[in-house]
Each structure stands twice: as C-alpha cells, then as structure tokens.
C-alpha atoms as a PDB file:
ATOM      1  CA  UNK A   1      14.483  -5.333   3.532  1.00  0.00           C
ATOM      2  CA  UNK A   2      14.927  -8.993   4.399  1.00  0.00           C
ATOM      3  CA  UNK A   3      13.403 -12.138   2.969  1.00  0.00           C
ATOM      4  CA  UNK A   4      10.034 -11.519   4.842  1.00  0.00           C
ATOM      5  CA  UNK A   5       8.631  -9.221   2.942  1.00  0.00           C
ATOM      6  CA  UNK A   6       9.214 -11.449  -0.392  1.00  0.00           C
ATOM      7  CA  UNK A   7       7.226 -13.949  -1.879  1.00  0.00           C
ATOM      8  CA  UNK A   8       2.951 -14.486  -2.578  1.00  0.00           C
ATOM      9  CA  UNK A   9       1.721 -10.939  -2.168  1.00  0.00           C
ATOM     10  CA  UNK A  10      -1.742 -13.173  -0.236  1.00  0.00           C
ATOM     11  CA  UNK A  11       1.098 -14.191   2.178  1.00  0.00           C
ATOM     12  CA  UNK A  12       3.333 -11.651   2.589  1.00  0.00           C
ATOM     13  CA  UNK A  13       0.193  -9.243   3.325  1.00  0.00           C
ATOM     14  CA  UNK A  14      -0.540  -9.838   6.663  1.00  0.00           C
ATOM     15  CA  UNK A  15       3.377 -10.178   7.608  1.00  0.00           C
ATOM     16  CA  UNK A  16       3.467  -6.846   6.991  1.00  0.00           C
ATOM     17  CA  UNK A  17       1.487  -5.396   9.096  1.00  0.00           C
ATOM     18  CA  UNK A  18       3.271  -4.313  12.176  1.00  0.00           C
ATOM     19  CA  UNK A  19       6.516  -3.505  10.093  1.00  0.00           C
ATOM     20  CA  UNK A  20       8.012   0.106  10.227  1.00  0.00           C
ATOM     21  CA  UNK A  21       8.537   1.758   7.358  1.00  0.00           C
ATOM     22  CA  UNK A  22      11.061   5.186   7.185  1.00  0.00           C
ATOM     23  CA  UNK A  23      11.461   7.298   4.313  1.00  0.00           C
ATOM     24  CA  UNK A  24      11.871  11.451   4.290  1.00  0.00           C
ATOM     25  CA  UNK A  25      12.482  11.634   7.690  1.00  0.00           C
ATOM     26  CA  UNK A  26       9.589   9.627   9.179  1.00  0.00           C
ATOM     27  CA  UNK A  27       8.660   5.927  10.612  1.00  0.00           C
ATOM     28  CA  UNK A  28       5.406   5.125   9.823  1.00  0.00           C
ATOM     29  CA  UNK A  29       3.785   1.163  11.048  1.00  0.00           C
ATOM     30  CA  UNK A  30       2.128  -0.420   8.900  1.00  0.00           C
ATOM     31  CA  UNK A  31      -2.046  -1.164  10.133  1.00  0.00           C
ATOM     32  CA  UNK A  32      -3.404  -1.678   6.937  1.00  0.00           C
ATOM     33  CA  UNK A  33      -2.481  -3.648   3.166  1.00  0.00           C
ATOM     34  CA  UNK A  34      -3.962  -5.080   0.153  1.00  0.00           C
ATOM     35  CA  UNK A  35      -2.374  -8.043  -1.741  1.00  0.00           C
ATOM     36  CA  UNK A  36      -2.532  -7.758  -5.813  1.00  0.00           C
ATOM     37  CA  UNK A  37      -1.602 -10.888  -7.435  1.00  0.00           C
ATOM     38  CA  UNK A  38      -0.694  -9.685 -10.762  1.00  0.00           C
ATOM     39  CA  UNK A  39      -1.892 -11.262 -14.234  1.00  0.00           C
ATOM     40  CA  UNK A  40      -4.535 -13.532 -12.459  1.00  0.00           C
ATOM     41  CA  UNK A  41      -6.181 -10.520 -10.241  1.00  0.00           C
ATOM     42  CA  UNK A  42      -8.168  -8.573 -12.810  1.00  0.00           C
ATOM     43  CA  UNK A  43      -7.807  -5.051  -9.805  1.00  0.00           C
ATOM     44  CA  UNK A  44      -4.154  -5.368 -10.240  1.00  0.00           C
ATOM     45  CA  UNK A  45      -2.093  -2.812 -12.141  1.00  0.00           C
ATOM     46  CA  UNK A  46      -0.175  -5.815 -13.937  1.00  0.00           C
ATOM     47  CA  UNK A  47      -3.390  -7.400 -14.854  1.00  0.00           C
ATOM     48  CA  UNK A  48      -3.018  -6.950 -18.583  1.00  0.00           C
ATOM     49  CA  UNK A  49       0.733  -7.636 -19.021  1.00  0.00           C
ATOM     50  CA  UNK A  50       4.043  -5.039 -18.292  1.00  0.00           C
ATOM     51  CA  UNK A  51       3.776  -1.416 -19.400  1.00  0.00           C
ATOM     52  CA  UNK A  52       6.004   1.733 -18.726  1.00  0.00           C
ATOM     53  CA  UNK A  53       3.746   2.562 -16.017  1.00  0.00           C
ATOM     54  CA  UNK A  54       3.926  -0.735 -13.721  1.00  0.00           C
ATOM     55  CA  UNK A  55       7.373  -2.312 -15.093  1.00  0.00           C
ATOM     56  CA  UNK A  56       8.657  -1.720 -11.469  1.00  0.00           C
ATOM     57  CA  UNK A  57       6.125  -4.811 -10.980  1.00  0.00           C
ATOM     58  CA  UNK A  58       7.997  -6.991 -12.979  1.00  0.00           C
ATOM     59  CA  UNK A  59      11.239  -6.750 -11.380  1.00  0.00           C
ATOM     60  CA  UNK A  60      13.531  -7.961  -8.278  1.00  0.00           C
ATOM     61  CA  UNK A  61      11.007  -8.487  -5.045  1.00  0.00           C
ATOM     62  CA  UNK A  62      11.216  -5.746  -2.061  1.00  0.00           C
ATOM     63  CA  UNK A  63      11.162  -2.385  -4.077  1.00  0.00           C
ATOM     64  CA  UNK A  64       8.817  -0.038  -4.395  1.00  0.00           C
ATOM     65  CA  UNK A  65       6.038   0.307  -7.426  1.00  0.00           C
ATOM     66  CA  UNK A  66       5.052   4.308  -7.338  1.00  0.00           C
ATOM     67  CA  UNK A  67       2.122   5.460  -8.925  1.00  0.00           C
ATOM     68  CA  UNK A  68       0.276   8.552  -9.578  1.00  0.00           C
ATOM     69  CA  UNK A  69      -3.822   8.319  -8.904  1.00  0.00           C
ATOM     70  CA  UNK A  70      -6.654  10.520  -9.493  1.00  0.00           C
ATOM     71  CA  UNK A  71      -4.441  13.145 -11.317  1.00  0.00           C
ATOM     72  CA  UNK A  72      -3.193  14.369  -7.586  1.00  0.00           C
ATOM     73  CA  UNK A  73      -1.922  11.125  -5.090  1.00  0.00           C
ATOM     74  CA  UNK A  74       0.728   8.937  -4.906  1.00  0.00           C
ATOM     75  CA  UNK A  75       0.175   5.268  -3.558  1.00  0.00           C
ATOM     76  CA  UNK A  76       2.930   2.703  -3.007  1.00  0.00           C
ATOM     77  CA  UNK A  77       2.708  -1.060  -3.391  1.00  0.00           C
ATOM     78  CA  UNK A  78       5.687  -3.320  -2.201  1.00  0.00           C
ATOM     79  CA  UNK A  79       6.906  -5.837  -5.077  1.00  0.00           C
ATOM     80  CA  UNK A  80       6.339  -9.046  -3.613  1.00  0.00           C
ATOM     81  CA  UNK A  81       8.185 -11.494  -6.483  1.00  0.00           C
ATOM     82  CA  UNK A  82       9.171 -13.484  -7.309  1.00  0.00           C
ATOM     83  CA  UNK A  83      10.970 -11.409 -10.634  1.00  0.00           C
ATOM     84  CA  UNK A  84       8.657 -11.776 -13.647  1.00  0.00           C
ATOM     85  CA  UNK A  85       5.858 -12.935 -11.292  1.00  0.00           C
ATOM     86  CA  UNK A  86       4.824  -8.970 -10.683  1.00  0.00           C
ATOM     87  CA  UNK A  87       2.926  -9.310  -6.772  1.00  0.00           C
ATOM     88  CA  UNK A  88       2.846  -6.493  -5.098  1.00  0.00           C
ATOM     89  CA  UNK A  89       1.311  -5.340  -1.442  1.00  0.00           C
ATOM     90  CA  UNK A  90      -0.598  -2.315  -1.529  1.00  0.00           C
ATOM     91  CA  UNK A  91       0.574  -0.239   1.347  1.00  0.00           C
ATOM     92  CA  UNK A  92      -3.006   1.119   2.782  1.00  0.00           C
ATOM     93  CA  UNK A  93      -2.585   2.963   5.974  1.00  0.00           C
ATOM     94  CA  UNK A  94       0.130   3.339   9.483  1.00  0.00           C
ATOM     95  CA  UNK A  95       0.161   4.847  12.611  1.00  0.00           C
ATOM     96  CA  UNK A  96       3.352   7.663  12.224  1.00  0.00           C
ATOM     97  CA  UNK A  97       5.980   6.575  15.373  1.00  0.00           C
ATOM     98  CA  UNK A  98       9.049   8.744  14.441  1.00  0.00           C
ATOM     99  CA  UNK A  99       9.189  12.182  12.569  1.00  0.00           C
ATOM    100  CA  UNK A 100       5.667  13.183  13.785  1.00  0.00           C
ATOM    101  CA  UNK A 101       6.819  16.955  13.562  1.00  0.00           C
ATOM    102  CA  UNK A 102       7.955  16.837   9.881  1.00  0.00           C
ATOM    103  CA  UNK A 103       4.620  14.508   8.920  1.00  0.00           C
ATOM    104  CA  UNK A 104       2.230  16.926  10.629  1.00  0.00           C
ATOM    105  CA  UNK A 105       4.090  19.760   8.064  1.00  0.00           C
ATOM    106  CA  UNK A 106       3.459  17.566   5.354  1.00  0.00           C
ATOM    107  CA  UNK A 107       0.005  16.602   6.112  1.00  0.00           C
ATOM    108  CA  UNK A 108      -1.943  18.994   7.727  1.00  0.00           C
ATOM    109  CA  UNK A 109      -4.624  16.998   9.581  1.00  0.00           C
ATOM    110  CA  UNK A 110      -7.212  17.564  12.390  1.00  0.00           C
ATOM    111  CA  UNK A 111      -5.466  14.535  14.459  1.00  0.00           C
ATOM    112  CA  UNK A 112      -2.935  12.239  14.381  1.00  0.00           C
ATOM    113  CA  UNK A 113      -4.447   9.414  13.588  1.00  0.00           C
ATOM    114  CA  UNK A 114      -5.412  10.472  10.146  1.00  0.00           C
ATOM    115  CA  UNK A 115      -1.672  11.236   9.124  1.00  0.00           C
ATOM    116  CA  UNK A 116      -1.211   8.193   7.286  1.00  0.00           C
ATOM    117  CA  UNK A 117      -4.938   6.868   7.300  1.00  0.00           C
ATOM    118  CA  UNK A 118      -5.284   5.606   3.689  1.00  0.00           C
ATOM    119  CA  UNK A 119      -2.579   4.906   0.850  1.00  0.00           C
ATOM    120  CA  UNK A 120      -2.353   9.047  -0.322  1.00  0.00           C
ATOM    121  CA  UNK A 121      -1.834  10.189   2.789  1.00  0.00           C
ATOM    122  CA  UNK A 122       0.960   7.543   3.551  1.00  0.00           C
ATOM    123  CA  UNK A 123       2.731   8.081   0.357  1.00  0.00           C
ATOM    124  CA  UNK A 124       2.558  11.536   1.620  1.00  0.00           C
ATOM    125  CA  UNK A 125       3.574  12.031   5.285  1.00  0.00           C
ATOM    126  CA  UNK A 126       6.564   9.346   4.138  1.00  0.00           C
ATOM    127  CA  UNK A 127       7.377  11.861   1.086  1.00  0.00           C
ATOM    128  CA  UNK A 128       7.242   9.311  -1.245  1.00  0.00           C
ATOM    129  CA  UNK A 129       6.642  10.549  -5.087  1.00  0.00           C
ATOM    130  CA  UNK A 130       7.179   8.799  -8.444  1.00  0.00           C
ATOM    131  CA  UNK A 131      11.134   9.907  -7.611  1.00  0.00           C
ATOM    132  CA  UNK A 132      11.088   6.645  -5.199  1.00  0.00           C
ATOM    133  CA  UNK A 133       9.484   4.310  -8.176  1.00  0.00           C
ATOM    134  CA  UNK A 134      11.694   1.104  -7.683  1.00  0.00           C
ATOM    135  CA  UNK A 135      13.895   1.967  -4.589  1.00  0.00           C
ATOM    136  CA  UNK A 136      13.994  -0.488  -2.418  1.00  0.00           C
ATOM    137  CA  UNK A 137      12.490   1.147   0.872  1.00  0.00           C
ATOM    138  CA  UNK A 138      14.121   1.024   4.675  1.00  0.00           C
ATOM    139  CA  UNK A 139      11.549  -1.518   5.850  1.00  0.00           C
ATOM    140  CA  UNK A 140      12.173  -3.455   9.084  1.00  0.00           C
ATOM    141  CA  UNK A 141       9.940  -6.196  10.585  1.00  0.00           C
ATOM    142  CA  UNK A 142       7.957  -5.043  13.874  1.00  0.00           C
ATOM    143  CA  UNK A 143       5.949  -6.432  16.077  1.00  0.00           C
ATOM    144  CA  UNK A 144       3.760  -8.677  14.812  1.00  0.00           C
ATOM    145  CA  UNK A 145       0.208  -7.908  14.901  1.00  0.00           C
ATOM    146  CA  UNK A 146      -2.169 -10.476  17.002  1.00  0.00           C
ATOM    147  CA  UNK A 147      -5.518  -9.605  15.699  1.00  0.00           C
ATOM    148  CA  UNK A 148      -5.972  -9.439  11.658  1.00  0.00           C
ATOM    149  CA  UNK A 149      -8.972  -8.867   9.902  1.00  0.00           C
ATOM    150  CA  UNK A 150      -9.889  -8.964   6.432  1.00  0.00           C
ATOM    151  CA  UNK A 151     -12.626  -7.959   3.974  1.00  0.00           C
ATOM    152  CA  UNK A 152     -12.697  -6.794   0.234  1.00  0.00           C
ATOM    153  CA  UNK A 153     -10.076  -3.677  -1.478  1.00  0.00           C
ATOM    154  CA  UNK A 154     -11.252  -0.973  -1.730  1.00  0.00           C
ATOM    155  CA  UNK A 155     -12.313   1.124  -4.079  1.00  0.00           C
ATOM    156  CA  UNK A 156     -11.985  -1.196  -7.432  1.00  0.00           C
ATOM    157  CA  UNK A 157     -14.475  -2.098 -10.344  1.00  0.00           C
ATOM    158  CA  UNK A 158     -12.833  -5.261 -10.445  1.00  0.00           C
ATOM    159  CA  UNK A 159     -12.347  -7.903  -7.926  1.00  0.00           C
ATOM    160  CA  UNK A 160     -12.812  -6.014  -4.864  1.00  0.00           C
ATOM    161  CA  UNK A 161     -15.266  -8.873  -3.487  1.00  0.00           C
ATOM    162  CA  UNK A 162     -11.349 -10.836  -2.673  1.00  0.00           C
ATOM    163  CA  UNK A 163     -10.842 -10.409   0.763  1.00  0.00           C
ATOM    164  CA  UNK A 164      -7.492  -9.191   0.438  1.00  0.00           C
ATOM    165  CA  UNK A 165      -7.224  -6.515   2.530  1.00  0.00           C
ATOM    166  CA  UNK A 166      -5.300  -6.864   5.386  1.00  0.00           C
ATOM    167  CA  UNK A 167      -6.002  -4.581   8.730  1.00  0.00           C
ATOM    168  CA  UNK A 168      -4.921  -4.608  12.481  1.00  0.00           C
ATOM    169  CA  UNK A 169      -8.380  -5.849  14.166  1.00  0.00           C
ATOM    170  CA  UNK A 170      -9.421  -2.410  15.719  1.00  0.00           C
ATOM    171  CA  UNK A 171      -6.889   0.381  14.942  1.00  0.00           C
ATOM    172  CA  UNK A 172      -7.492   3.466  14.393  1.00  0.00           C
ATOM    173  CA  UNK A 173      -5.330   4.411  11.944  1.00  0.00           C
ATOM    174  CA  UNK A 174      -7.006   1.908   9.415  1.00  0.00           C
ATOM    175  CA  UNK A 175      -8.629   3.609   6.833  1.00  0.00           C
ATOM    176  CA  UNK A 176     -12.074   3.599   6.366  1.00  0.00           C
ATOM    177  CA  UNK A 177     -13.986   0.866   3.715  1.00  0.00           C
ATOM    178  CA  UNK A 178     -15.337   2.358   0.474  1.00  0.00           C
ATOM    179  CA  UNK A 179     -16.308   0.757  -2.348  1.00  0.00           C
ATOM    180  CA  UNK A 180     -15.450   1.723  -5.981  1.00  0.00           C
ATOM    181  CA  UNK A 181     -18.532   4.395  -7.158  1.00  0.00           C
ATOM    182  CA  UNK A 182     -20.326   2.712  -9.701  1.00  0.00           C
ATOM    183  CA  UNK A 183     -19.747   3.909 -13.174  1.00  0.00           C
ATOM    184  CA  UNK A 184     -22.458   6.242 -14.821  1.00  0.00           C
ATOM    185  CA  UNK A 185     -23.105   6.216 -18.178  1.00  0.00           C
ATOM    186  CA  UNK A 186     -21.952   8.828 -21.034  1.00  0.00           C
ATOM    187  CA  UNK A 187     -24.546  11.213 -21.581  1.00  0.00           C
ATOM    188  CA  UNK A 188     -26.714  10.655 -18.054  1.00  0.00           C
END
C-alpha cells in the first residue's frame, strides 16, 4: 500500500475508488466507500475512545480494521491515520476483475454484479474474516475514477445526513442507499 491511501479518511475516500484490491485469490475495484473520521464522527466505531474491538483503528495507517456485524457479516474499513488519529475508509462495494471463478463459489449470486455489491458481500468474495483484522491488505492504485458522487452512509442512527459516501457516478456494482430502520420502542 503506498502513501495514497493514508491520511484524512474525507480525502483519502474518493482516491480510493478505482483502486484494486486482492485478497484470497481475488481482485476486486473499488466503486463505492464511506469516510469515518473517528472521535469527532458520532457513526464511527472509534467515536467513544479505543476498545478491544476497534484498537486496529488506533494504529499505523493502511491496515485493515475487521469487524463482525449483525451477528453474521464481516465489513472492512481501511485505517486512514495518521497513528492515534483512528480514520478509517469504509470499504462499501467493487466490481470483481480477477478470481471471478473462486468469488462466484464464495458468493453465490444471481449476477455478477452483485458479487461484491455492499460491504458483506465484499468482505466475502475477498475472504476476508476477523483473521485479516490489522493486515495490511495488497492494495494498488487504479484508474482513477472521473465521475464521483456523494450522498449520506448508510444505514447509521448517527450522522448518516454527512455526505460521506463515496460512489463511481453510475456503476452498477454500487450498492444500493438505505437508511438506518428507525428504532422501535421496548414493549411496542
């Protein structure tokens, strides 16, 4: 991984889409992010200060944070830095472009543009797992994308109104926009 991919997670969003990443046996490029800017972003994972969980976060720029969602996906953020300053890049959604054999075992989808259309289904074409929390990935600049759009995450409580998701204007492999379901309360 090369300088790049490292420093504000607002800027180093957009710079990487385009880039290819490998891991398991498969290229995936990058169409879609989201930028978390640690203790000031109230939908990031470092929000409320270092833990077991997101120490990754916390660490040297250009490695992987792993985490487990929903009690059954993995998702993958790329530490932005710099260390102590715990950034990270959401990795969102790619269009597979090497391995397309061994992600099609992996993820048994209707097409293949929904192989790596949203951040479980990346982590899981790649064959990334809580094993890869902190490695530092085989990421490589591509070509840079021309057209970039943004609008709000996805799916948080918190924050999601920042428009800081990142997507290539008009793929198809970009996932589709949800909003966070509101909360209902206990006993309803």
């Amino acid at each position: 991984m090369t300088a790049w991919a490292e420093g504000d997670p607002l800027e180093v969003a957009p710079r990487l889409l385009g880039a290819i990443l490998t891991h398991g046996g498969v290229s995936v490029r990058l169409t879609e992010v989201e930028a978390y800017a640690g203790p000031l972003d109230p939908g990031s994972h470092a929000h409320r200060g270092q833990t077991a969980r997101n120490e990754v976060m916390f660490g040297p720029p250009g490695r992987l944070y792993v985490y487990f969602v929903y009690g059954m996906h993995f998702c993958a953020n790329l530490v932005t830095g710099p260390e102590g300053d715990p950034g990270a890049v959401l990795l969102r959604a790619g269009e597979v472009v090497a391995g397309i054999d061994v992600a099609r075992e992996r993820r048994r989808s209707s097409s293949d543009r929904d192989l790596a259309r949203g951040p479980a289904r990346l982590c899981r074409v790649l064959g990334i797992d809580l094993a890869d929390n902190g490695i530092r990935p085989d990421l490589v600049a591509g070509e840079p994308v021309a057209d970039i759009s943004t609008g709000p995450r996805v799916g948080l409580r918190l924050a999601a109104e920042r428009p800081w998701r990142f997507w290539a204007t008009g793929d198809p492999t970009v996932s589709t926009y949800r909003p966070a379901a509101p909360r209902r309360a206990a006993g309803r």
